[in-house]
Protein backbone atom coordinates (compact mmCIF):
# COMPACT_ATOMS: atom_id res chain seq x y z
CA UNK A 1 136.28 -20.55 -11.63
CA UNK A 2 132.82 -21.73 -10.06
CA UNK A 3 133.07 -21.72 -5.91
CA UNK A 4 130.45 -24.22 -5.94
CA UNK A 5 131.06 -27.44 -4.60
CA UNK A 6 129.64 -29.41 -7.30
CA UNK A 7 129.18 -27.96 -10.87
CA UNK A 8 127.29 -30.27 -13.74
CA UNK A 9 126.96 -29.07 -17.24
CA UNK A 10 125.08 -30.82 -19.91
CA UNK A 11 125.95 -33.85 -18.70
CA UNK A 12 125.29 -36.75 -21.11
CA UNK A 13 125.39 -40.59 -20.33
CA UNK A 14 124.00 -43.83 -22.65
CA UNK A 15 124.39 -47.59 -21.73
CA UNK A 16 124.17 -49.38 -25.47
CA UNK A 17 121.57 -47.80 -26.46
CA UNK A 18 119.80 -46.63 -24.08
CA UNK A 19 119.58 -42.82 -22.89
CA UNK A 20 119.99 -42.19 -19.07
CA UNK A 21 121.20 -38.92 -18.63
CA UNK A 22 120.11 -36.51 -21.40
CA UNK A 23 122.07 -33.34 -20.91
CA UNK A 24 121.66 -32.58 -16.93
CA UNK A 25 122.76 -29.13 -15.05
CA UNK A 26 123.06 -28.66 -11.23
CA UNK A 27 125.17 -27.06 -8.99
CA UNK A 28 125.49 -27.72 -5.35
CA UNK A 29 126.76 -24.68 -3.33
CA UNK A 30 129.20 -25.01 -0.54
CA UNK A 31 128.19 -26.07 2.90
CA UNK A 32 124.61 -26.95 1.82
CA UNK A 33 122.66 -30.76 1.69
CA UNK A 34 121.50 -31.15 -1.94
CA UNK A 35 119.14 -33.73 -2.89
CA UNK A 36 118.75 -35.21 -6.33
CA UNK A 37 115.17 -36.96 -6.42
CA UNK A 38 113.79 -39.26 -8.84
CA UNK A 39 112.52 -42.76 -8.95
CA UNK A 40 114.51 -45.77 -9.14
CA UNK A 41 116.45 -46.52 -12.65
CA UNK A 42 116.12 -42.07 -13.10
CA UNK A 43 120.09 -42.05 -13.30
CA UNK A 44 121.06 -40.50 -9.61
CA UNK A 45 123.62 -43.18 -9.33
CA UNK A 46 124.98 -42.75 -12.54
CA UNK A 47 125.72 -39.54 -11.97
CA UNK A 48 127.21 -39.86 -8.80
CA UNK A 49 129.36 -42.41 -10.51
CA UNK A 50 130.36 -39.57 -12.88
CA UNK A 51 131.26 -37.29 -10.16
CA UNK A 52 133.24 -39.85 -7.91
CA UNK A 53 135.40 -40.42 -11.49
CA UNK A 54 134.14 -44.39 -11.20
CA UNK A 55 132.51 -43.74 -14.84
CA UNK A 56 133.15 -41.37 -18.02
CA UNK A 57 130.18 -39.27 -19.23
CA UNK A 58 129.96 -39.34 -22.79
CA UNK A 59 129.61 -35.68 -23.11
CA UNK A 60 129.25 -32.28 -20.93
CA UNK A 61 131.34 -31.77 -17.84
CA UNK A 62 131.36 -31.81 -13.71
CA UNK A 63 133.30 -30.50 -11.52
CA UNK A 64 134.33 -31.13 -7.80
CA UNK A 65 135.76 -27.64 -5.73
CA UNK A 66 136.88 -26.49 -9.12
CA UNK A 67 138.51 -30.01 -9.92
CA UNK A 68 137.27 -31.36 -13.25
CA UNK A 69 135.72 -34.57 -13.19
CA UNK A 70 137.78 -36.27 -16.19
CA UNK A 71 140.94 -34.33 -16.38
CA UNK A 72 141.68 -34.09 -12.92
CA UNK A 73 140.46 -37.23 -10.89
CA UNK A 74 143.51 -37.53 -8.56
CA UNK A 75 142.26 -34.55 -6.88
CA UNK A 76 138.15 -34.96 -7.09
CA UNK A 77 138.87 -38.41 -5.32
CA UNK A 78 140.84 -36.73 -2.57
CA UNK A 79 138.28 -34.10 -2.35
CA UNK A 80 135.05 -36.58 -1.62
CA UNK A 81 133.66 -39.67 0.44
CA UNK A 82 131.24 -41.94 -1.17
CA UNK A 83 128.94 -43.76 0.67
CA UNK A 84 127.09 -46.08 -1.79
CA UNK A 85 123.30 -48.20 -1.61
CA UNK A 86 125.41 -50.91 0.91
CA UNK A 87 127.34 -50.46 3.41
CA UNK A 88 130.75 -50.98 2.62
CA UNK A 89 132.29 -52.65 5.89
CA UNK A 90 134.26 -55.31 6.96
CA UNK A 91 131.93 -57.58 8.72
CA UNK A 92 134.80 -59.63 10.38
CA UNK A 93 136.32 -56.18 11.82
CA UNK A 94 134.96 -54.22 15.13
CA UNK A 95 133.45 -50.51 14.47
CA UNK A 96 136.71 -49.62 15.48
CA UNK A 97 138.77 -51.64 13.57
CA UNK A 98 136.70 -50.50 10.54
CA UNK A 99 137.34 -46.70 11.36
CA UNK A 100 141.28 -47.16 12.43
CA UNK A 101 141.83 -49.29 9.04
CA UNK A 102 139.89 -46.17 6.63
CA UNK A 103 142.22 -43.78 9.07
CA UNK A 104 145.30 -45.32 8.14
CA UNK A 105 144.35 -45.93 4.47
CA UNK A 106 143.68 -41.83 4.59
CA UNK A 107 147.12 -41.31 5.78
CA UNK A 108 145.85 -39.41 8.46
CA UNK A 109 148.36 -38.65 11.70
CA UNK A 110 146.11 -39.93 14.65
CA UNK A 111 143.78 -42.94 14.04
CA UNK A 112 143.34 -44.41 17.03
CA UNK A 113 141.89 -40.86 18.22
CA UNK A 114 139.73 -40.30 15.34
CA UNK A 115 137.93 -43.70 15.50
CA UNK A 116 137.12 -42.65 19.18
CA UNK A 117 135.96 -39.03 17.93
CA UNK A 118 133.61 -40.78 15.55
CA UNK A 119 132.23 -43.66 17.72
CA UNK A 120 131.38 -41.26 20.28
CA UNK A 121 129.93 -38.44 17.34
CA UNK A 122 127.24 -41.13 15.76
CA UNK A 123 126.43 -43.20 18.99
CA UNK A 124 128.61 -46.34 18.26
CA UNK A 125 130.75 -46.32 21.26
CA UNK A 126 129.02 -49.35 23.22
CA UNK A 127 129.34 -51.67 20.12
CA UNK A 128 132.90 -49.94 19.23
CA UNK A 129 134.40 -53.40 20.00
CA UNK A 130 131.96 -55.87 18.41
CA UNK A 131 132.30 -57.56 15.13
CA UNK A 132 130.57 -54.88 12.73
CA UNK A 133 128.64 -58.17 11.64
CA UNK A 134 126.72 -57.82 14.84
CA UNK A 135 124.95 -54.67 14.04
CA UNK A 136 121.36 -53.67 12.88
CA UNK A 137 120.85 -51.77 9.75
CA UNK A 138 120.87 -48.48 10.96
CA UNK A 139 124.23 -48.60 12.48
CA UNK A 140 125.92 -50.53 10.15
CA UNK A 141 124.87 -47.53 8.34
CA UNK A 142 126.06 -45.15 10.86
CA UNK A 143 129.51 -46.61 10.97
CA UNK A 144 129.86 -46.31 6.97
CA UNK A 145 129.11 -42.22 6.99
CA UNK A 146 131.48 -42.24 9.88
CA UNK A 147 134.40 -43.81 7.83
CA UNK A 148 133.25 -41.75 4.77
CA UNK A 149 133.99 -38.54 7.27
CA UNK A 150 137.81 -39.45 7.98
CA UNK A 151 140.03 -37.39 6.29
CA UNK A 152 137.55 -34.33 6.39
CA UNK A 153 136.55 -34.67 2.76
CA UNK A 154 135.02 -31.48 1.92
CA UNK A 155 132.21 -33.19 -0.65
CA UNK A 156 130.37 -36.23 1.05
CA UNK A 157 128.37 -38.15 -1.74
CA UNK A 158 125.28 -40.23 0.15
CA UNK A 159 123.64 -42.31 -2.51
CA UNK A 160 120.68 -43.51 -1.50
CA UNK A 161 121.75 -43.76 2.31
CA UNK A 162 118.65 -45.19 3.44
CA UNK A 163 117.67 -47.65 0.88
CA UNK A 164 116.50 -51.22 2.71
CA UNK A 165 116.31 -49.87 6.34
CA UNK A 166 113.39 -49.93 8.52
CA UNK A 167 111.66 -46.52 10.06
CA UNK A 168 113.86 -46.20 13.01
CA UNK A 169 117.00 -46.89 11.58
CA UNK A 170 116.05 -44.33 8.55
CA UNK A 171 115.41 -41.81 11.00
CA UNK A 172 118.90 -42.26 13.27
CA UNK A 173 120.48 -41.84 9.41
CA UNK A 174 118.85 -38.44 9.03
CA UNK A 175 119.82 -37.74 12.20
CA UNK A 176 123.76 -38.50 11.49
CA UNK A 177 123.22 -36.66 7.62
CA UNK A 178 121.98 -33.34 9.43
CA UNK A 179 124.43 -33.87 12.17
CA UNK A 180 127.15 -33.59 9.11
CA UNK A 181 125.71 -30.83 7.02
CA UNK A 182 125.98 -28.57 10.30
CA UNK A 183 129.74 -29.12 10.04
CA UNK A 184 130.21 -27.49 6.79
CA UNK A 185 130.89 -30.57 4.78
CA UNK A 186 128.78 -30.25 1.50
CA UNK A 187 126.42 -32.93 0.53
CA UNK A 188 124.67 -34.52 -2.82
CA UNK A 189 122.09 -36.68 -1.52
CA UNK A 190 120.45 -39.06 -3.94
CA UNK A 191 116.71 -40.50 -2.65
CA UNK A 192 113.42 -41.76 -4.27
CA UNK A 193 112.30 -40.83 -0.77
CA UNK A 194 110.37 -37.48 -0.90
CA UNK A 195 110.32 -37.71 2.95
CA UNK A 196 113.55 -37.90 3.09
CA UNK A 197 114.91 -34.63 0.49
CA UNK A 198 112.15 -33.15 2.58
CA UNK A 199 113.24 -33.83 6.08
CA UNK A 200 117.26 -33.43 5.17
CA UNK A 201 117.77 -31.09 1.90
CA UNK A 202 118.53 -27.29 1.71
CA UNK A 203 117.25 -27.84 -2.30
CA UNK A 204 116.15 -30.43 -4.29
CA UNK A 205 116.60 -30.89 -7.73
CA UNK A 206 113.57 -33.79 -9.63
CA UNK A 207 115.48 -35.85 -12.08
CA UNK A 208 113.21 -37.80 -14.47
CA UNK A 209 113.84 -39.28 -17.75
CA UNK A 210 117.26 -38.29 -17.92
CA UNK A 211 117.01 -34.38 -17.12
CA UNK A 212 116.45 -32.21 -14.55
CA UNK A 213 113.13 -31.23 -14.28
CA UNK A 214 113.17 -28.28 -11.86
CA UNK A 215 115.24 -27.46 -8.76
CA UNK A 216 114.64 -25.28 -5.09
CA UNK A 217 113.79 -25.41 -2.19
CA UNK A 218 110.79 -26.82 -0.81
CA UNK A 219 109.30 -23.64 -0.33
CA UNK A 220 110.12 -22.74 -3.73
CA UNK A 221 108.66 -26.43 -5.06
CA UNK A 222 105.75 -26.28 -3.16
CA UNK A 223 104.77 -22.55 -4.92
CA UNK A 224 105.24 -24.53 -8.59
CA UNK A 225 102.40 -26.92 -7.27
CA UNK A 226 98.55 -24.97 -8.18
CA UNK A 227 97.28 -24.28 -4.67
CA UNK A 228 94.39 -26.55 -3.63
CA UNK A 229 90.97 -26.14 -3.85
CA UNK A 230 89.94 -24.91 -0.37
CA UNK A 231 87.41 -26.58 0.56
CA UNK A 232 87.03 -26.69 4.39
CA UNK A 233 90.50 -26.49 5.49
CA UNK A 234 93.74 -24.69 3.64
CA UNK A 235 95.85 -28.04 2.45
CA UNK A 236 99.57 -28.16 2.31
CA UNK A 237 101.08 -29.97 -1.10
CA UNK A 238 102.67 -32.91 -0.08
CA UNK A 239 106.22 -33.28 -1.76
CA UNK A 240 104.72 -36.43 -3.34
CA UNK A 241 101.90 -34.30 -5.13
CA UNK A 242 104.42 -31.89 -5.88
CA UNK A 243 106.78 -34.60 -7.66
CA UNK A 244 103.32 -36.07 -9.58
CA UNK A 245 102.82 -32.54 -10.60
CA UNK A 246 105.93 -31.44 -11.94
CA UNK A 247 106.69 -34.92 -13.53
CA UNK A 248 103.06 -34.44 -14.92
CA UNK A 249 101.22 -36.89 -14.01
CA UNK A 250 98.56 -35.43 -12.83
CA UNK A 251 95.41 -37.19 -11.47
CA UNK A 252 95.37 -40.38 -9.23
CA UNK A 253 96.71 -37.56 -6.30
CA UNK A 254 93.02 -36.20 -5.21
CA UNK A 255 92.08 -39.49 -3.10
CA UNK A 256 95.92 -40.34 -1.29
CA UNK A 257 95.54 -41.94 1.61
């Protein structure tokens, strides 16, 4: 039995007639912030659909702490939190309101307590008692990891977390994902956002045109890039010249702003 906390073999998805996930392998290990990269329409979301048992791969298998994806979805969907593109609040509810109704649809023993735990955790207490309507992007966001955390799922899916927020809020996100990760919980992170699988992920794995094209860590990814030509000053890849390199599309990189 793996002891990873996410295990993807050959994993094989089509929409009519159309390809999206050609046979993909990962595995995310326990405790660690995994980020799977690729540009928009790539197929992180289907795949995090697959995992969170909302959709049926057409071949090859995941699994969720040992729990298979298809055969055993009662206990994958106990295991994980999914916090999708939108926030997924109740607009007419307060923050805490939100966070007491998630508590008592978890079954968990002390609400009340746990919304308090969690305002105070990710910064919400001064608006805990304002319609969640109210808020800016970047809280709204807030609030919807903190509801994903009740229970104490041990897998925490964040697809595309930051997706339509400005700079500031993006950044008080990141703060709240590595906030999380130092808690043990693991995490599959999907982004187009190199900045972002390079500010938050332990390893990131480049998914383009259905497949996984390579997967490390940054140091690791940044050794796969050719080293620069030095000309006056030793130049660090970029992630994004990385990604164009892997992906193979090289040129068009030499002049970035």
């Amino acid at each position: 039995m793996s002891h990873a906390a996410i295990s993807v073999n050959g994993l094989k998805k089509s929409f009519k007639d159309k390809e999206v996930l050609k046979g993909v392998d990962f595995e995310v290990k326990r405790g660690e912030i995994f980020a799977l990269l690729g540009s928009n329409g790539a197929g992180k979301t289907t795949i995090v659909n697959i995992l969170s048992t909302l959709l049926k791969a057409d071949s090859g298998s995941g699994s969720v702490y040992s729990f298979d994806v298809q055969h055993q979805p009662d206990q994958v969907r106990r295991s994980i939190s999914l916090t999708g593109q939108f926030a997924a609040l109740d607009g007419i509810q307060t923050g805490r309101e939100n966070l007491i109704m998630i508590g008592k649809l978890r079954g968990v023993s002390n609400p009340s307590k746990i919304a308090e735990d969690l305002l105070t955790r990710f910064s919400l207490t001064d608006a805990a008692d304002r319609r969640a309507d109210t808020y800016s992007g970047g809280m709204k966001r807030r609030l919807d990891i903190a509801m994903s955390l009740i229970g104490a799922p041990p897998v925490i899916f964040l697809d595309e977390p930051t997706t339509g927020l400005d700079p500031e809020a993006r950044m008080e996100v990141w703060d709240t994902v590595k906030e999380l990760a130092g808690g043990g919980t693991s995490i599959l992170l999907t982004t187009q956002y190199l900045e972002e699988a390079e500010q938050l992920a332990d390893r990131i794995a480049i998914l383009h045109g259905g497949e996984i094209i390579t997967t490390g860590t940054l140091a690791e990814l940044k050794e796969m890039f050719p080293p620069a030509k030095v000309e006056y000053i030793e130049k660090q890849p970029t992630l994004e010249e990385i990604f164009l390199s892997i992906i193979g599309k090289k040129g068009g990189n030499e002049n970035e702003q």
